[in-house]
PDB file of N, CA and C in Angstrom:
ATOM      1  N   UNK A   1      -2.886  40.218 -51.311  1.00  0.00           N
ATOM      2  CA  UNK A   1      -2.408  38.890 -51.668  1.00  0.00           C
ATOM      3  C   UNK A   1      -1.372  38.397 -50.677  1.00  0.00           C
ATOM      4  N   UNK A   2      -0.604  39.462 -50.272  1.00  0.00           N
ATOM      5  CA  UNK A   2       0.463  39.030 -49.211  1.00  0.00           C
ATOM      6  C   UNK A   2      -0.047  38.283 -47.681  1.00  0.00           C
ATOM      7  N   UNK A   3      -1.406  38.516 -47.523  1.00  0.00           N
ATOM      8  CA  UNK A   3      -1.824  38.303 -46.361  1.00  0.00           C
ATOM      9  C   UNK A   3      -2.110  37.365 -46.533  1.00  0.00           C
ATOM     10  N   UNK A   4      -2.721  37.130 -47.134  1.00  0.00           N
ATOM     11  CA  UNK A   4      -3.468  35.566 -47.533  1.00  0.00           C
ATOM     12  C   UNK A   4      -2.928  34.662 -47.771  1.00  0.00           C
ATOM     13  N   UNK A   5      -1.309  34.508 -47.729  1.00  0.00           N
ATOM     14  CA  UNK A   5      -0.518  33.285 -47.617  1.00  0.00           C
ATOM     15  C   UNK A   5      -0.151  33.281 -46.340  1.00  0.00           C
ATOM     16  N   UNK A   6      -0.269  33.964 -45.636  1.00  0.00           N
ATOM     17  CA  UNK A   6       0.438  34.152 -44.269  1.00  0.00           C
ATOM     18  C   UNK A   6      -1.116  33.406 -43.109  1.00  0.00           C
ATOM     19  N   UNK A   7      -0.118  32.322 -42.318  1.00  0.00           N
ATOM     20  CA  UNK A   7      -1.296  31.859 -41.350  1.00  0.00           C
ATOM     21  C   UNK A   7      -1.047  32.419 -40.118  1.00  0.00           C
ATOM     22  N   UNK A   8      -2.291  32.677 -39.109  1.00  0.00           N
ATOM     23  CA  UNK A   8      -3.226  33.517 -38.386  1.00  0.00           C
ATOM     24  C   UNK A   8      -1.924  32.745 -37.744  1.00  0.00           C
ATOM     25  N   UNK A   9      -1.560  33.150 -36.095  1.00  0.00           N
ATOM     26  CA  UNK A   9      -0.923  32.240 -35.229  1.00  0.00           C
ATOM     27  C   UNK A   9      -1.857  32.617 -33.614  1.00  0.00           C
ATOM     28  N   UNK A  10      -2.240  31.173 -33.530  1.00  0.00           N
ATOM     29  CA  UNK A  10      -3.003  31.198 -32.275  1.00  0.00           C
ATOM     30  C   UNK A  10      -2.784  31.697 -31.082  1.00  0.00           C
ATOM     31  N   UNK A  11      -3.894  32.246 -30.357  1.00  0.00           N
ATOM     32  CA  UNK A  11      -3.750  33.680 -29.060  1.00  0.00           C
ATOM     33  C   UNK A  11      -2.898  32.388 -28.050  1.00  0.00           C
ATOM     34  N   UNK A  12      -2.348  33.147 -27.311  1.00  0.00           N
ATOM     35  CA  UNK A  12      -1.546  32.021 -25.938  1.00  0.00           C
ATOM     36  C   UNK A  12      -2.209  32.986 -25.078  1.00  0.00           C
ATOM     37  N   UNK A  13      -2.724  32.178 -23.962  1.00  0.00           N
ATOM     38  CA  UNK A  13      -2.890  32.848 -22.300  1.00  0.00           C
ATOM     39  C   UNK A  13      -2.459  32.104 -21.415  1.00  0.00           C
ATOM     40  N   UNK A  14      -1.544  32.924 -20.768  1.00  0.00           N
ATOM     41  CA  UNK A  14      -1.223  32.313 -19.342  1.00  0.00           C
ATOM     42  C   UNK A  14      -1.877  32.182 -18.331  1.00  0.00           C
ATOM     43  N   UNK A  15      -2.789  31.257 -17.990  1.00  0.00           N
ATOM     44  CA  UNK A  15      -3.849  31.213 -17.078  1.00  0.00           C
ATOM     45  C   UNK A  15      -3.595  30.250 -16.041  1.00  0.00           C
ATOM     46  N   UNK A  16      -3.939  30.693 -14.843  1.00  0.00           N
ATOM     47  CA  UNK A  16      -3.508  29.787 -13.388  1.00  0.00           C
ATOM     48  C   UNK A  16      -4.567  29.788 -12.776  1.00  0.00           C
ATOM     49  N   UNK A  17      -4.766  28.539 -12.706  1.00  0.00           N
ATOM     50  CA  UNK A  17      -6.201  28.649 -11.632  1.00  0.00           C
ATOM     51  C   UNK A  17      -6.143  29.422 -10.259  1.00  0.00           C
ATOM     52  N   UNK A  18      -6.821  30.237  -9.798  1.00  0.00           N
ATOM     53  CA  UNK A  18      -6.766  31.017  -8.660  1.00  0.00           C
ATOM     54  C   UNK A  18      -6.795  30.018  -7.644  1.00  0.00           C
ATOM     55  N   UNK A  19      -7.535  29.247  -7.046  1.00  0.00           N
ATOM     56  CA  UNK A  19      -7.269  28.714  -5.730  1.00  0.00           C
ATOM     57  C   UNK A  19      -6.359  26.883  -6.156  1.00  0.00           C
ATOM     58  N   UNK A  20      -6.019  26.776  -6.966  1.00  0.00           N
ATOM     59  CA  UNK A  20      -5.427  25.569  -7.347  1.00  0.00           C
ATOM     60  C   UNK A  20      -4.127  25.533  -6.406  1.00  0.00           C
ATOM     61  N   UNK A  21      -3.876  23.972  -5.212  1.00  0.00           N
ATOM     62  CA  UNK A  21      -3.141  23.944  -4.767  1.00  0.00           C
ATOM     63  C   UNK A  21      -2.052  22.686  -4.432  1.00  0.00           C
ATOM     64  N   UNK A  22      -1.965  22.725  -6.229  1.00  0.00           N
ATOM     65  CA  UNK A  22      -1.291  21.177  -6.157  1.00  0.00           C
ATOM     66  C   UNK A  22       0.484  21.320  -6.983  1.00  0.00           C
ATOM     67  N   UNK A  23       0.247  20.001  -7.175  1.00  0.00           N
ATOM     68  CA  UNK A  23       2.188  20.142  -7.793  1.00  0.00           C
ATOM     69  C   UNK A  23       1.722  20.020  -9.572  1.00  0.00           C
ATOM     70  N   UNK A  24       2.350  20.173  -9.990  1.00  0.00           N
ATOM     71  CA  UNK A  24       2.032  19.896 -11.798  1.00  0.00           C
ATOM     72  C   UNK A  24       0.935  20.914 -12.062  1.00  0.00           C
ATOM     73  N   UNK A  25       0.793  20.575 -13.247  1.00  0.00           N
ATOM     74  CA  UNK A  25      -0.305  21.280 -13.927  1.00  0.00           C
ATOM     75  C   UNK A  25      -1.660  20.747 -14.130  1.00  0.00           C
ATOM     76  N   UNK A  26      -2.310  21.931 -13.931  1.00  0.00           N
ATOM     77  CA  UNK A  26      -3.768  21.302 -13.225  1.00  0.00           C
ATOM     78  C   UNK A  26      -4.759  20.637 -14.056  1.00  0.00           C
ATOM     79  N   UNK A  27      -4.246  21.199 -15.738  1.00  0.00           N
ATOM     80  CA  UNK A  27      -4.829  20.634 -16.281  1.00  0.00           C
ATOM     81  C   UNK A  27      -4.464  19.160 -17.386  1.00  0.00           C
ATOM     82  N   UNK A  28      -3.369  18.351 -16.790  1.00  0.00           N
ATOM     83  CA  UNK A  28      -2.758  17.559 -17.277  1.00  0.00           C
ATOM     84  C   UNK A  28      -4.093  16.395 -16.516  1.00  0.00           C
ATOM     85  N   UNK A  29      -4.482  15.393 -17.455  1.00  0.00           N
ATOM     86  CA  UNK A  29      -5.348  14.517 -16.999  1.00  0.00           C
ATOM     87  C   UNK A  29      -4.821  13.164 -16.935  1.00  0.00           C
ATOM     88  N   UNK A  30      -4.907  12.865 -15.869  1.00  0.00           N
ATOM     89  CA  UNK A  30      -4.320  11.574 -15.032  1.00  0.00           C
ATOM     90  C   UNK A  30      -5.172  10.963 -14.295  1.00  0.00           C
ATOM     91  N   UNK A  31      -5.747   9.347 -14.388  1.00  0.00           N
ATOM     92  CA  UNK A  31      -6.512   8.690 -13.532  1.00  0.00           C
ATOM     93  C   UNK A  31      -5.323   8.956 -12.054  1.00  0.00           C
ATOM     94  N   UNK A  32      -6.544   9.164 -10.896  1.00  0.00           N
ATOM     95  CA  UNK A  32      -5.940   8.938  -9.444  1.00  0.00           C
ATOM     96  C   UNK A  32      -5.269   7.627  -9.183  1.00  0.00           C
ATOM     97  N   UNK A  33      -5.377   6.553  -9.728  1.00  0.00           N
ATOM     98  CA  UNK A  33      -4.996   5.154  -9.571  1.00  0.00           C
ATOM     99  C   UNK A  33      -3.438   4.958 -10.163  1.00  0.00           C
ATOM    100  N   UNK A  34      -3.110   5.716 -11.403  1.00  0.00           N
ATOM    101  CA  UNK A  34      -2.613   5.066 -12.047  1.00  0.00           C
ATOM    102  C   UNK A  34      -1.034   4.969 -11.716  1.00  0.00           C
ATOM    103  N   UNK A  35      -0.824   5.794 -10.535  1.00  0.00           N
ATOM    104  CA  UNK A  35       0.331   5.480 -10.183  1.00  0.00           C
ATOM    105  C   UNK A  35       0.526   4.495  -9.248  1.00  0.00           C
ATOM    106  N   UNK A  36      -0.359   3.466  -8.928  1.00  0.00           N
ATOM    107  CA  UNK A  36      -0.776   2.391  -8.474  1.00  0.00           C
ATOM    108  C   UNK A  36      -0.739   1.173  -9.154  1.00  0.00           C
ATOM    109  N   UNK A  37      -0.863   1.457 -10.699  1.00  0.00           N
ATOM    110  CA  UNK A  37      -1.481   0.238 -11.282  1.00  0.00           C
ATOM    111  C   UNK A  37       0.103   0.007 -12.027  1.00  0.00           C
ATOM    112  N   UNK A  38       0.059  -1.381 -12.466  1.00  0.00           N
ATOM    113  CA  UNK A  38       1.461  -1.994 -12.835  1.00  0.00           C
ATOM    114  C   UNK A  38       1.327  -2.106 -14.385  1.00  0.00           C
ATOM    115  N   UNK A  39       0.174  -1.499 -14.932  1.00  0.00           N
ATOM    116  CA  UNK A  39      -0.035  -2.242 -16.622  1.00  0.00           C
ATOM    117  C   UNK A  39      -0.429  -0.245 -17.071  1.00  0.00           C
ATOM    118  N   UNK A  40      -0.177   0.382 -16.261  1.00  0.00           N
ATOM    119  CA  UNK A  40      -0.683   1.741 -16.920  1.00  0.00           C
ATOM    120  C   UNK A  40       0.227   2.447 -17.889  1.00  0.00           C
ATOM    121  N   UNK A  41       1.569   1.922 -17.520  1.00  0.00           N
ATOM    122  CA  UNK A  41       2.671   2.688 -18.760  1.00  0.00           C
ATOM    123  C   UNK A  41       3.603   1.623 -18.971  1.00  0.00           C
ATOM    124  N   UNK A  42       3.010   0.475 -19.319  1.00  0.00           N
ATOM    125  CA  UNK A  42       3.453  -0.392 -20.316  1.00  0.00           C
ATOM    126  C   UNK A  42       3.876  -0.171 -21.523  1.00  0.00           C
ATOM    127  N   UNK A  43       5.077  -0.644 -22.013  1.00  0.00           N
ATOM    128  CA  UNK A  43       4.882  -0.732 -23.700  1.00  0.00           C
ATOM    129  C   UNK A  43       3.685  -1.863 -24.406  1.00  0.00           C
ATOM    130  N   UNK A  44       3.833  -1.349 -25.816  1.00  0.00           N
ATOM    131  CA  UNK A  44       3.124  -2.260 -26.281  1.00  0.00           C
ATOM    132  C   UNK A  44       4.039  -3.502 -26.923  1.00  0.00           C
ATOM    133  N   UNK A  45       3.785  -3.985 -27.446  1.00  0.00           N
ATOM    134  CA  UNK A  45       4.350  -5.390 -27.861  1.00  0.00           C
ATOM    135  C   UNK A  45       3.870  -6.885 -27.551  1.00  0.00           C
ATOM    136  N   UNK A  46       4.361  -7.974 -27.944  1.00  0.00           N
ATOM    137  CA  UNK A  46       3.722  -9.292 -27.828  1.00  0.00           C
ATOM    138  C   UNK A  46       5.225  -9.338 -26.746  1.00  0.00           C
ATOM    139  N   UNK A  47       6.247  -8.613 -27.094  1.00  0.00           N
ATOM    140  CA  UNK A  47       7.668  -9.575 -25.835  1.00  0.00           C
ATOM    141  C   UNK A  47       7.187  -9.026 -24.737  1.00  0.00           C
ATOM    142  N   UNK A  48       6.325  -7.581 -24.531  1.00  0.00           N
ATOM    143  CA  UNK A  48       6.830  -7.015 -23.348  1.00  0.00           C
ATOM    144  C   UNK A  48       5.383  -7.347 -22.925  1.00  0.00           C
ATOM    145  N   UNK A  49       4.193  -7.929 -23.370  1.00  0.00           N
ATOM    146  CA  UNK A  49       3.570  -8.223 -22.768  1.00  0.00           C
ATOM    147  C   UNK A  49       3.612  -9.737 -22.288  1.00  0.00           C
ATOM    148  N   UNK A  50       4.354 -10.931 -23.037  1.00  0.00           N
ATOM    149  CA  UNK A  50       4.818 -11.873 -22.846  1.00  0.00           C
ATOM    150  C   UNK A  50       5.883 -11.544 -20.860  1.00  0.00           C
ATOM    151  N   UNK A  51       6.816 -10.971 -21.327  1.00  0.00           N
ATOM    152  CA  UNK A  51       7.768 -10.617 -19.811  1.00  0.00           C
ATOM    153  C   UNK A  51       6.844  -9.791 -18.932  1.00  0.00           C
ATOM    154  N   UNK A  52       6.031  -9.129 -18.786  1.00  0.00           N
ATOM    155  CA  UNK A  52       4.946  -8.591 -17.746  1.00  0.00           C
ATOM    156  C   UNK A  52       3.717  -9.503 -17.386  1.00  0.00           C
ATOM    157  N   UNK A  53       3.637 -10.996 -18.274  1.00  0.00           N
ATOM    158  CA  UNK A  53       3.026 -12.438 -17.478  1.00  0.00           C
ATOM    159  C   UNK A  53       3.881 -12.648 -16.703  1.00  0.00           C
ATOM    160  N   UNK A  54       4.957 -12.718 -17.083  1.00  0.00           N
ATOM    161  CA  UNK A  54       5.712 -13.757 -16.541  1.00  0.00           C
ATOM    162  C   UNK A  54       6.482 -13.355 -14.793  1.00  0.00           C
ATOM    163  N   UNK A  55       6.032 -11.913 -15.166  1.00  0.00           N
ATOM    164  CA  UNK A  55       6.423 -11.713 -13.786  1.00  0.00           C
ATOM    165  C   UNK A  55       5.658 -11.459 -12.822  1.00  0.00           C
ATOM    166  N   UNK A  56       4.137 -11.326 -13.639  1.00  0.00           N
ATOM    167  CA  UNK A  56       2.871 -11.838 -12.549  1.00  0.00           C
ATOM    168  C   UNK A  56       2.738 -13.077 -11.704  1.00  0.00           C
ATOM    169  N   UNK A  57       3.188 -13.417 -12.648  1.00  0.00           N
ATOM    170  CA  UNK A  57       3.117 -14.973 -12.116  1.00  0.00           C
ATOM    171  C   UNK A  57       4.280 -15.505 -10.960  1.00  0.00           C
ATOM    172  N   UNK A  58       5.590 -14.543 -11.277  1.00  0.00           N
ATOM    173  CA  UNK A  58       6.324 -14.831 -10.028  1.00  0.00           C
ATOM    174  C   UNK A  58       5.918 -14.412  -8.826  1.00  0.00           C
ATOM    175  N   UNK A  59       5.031 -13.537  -8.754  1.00  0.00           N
ATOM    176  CA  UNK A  59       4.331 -13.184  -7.421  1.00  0.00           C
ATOM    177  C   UNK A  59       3.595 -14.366  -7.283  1.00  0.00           C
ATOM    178  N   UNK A  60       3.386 -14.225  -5.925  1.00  0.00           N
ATOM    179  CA  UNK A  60       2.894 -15.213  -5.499  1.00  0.00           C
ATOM    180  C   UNK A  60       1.008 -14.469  -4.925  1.00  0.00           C
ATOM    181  N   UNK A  61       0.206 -15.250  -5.495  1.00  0.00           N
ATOM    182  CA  UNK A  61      -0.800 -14.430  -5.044  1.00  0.00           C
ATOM    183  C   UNK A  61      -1.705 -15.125  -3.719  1.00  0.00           C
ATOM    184  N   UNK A  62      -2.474 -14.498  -3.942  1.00  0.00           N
ATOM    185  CA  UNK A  62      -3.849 -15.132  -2.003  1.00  0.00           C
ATOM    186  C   UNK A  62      -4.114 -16.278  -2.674  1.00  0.00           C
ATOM    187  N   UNK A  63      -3.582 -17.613  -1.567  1.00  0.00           N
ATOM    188  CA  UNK A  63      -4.078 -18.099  -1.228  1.00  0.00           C
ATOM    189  C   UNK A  63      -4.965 -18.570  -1.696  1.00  0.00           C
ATOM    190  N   UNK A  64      -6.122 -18.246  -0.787  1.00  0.00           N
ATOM    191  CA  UNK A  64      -7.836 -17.866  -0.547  1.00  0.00           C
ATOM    192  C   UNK A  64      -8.397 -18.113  -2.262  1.00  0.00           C
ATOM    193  N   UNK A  65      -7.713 -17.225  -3.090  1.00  0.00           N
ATOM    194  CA  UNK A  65      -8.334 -16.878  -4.250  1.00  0.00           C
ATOM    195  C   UNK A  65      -7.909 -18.146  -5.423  1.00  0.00           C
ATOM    196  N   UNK A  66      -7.120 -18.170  -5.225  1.00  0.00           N
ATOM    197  CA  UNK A  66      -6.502 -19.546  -5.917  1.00  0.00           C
ATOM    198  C   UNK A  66      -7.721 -20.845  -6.036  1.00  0.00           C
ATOM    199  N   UNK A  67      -7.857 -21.067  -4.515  1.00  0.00           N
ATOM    200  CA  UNK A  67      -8.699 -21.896  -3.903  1.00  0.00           C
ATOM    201  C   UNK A  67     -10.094 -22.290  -4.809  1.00  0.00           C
ATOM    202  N   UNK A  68     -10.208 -20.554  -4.384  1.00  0.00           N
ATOM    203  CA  UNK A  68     -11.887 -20.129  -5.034  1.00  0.00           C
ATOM    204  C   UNK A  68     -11.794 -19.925  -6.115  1.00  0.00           C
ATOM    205  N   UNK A  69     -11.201 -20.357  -6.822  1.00  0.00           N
ATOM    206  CA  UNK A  69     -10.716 -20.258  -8.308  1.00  0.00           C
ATOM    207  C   UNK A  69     -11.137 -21.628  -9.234  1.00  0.00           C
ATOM    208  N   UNK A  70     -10.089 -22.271  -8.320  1.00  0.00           N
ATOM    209  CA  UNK A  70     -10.219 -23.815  -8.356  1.00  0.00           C
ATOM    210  C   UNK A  70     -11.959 -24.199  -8.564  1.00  0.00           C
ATOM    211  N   UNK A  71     -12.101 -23.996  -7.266  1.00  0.00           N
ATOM    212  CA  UNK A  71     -13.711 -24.733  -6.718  1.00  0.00           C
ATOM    213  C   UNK A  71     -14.423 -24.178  -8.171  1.00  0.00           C
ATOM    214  N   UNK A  72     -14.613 -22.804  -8.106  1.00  0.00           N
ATOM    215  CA  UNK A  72     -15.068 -22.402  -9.287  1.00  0.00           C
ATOM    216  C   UNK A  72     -15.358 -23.053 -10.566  1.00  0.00           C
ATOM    217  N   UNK A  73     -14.128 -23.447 -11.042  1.00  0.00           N
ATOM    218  CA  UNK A  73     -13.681 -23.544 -12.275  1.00  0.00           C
ATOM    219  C   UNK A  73     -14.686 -25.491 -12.352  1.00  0.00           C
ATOM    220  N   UNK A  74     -13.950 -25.989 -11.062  1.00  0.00           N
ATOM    221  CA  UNK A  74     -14.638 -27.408 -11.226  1.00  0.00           C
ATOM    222  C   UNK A  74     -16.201 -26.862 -11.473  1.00  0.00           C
ATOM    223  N   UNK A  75     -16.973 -26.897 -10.322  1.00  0.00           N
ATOM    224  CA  UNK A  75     -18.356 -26.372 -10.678  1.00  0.00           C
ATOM    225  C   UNK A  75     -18.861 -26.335 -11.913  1.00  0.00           C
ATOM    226  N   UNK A  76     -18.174 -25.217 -12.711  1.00  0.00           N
ATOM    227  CA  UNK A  76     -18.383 -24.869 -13.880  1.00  0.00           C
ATOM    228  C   UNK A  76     -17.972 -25.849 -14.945  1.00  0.00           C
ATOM    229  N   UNK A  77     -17.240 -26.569 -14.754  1.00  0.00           N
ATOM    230  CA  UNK A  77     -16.998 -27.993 -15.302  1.00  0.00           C
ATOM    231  C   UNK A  77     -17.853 -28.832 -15.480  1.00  0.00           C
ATOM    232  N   UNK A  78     -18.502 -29.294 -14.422  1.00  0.00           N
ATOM    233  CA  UNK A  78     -19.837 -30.426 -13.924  1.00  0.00           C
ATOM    234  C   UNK A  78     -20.752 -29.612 -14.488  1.00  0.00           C
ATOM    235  N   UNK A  79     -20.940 -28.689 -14.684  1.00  0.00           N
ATOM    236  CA  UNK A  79     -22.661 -27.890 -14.679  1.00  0.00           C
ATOM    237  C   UNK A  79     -22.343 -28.341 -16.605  1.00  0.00           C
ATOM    238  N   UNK A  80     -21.392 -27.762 -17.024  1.00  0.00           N
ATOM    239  CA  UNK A  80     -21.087 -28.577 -18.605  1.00  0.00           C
ATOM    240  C   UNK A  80     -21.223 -29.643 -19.069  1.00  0.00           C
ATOM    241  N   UNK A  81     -20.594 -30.558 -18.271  1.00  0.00           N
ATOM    242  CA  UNK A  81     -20.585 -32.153 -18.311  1.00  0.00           C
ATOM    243  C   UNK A  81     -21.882 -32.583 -17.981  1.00  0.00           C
ATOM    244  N   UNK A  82     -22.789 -31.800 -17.214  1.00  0.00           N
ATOM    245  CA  UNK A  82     -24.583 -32.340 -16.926  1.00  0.00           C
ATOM    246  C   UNK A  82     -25.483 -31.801 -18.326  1.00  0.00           C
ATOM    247  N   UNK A  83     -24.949 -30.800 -18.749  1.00  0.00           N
ATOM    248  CA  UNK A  83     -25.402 -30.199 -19.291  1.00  0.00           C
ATOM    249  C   UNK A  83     -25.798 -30.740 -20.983  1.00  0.00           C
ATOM    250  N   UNK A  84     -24.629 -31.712 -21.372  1.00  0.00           N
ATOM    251  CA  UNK A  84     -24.179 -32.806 -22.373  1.00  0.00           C
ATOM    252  C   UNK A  84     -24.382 -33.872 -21.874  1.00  0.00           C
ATOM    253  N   UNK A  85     -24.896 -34.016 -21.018  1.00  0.00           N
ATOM    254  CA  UNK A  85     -25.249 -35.728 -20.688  1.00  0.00           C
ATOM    255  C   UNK A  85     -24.341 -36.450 -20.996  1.00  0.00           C
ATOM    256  N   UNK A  86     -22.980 -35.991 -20.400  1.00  0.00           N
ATOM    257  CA  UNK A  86     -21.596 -36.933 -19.954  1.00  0.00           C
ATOM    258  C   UNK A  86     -21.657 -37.676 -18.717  1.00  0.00           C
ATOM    259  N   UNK A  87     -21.499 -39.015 -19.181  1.00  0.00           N
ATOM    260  CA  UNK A  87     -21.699 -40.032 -18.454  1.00  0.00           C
ATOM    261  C   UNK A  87     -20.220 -40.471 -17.327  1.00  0.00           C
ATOM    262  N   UNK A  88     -21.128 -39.538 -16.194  1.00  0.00           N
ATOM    263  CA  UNK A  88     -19.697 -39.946 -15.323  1.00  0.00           C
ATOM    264  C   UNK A  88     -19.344 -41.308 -14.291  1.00  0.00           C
ATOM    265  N   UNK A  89     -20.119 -42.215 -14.723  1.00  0.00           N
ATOM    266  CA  UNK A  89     -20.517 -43.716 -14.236  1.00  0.00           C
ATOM    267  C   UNK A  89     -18.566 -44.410 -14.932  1.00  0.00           C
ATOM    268  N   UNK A  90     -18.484 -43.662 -16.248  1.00  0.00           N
ATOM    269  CA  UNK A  90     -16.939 -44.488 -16.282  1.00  0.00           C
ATOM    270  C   UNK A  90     -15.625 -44.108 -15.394  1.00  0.00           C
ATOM    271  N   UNK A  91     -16.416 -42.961 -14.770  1.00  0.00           N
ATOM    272  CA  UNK A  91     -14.672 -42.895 -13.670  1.00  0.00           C
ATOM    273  C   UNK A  91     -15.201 -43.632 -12.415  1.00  0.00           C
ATOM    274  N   UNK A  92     -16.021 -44.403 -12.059  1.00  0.00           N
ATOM    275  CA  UNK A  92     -16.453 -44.565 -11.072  1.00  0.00           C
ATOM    276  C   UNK A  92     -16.798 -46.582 -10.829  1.00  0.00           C
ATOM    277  N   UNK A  93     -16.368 -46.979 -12.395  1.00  0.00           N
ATOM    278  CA  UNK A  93     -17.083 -48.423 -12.293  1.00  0.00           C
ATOM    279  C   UNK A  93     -15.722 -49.071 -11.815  1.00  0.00           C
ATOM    280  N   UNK A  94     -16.508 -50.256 -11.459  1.00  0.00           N
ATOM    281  CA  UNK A  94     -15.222 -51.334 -10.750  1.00  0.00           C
ATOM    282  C   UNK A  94     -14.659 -51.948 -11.966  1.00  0.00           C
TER     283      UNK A  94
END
């Protein structure tokens, strides 16, 4: 009866990978990127994701992409507006 209240306690092995030749532990799992990426050890929240826009946005980004963003976005505008048979004769009459 005495045994049978008593719980088992799990085997430990100290095991090292033989040719492993890095810093930390080898088996701690970490994307390669993520000490790269700016949103990987974020908190959660609505403030702290509110203040991590806001400081995207103080960067200043390409250019280029902005651009092609733009063009984009119109495109995709008109292909809508054809699409509903919006009559674009009223931005255009004398």
């Amino acid at each position: 009866m005495r045994n049978f209240l008593k719980l088992r306690k799990n085997r430990s092995y100290n095991y090292t990978p033989r040719y492993y030749q890095g810093e930390g532990s080898p088996f701690k799992i970490e994307h390669k990127l993520d000490k790269y990426r700016t949103t990987a050890h974020t908190q959660r929240g609505i403030k702290n994701k509110i203040s991590s826009a806001m400081e995207d946005l103080k960067n200043e980004g390409d250019r280029n992409l902005k651009i092609r963003f733009v063009i984009i976005f119109l495109v995709l505008v008109l292909i809508f507006l054809f699409i509903i048979d919006f009559d674009l004769s009223i931005f255009f009459a004398p």
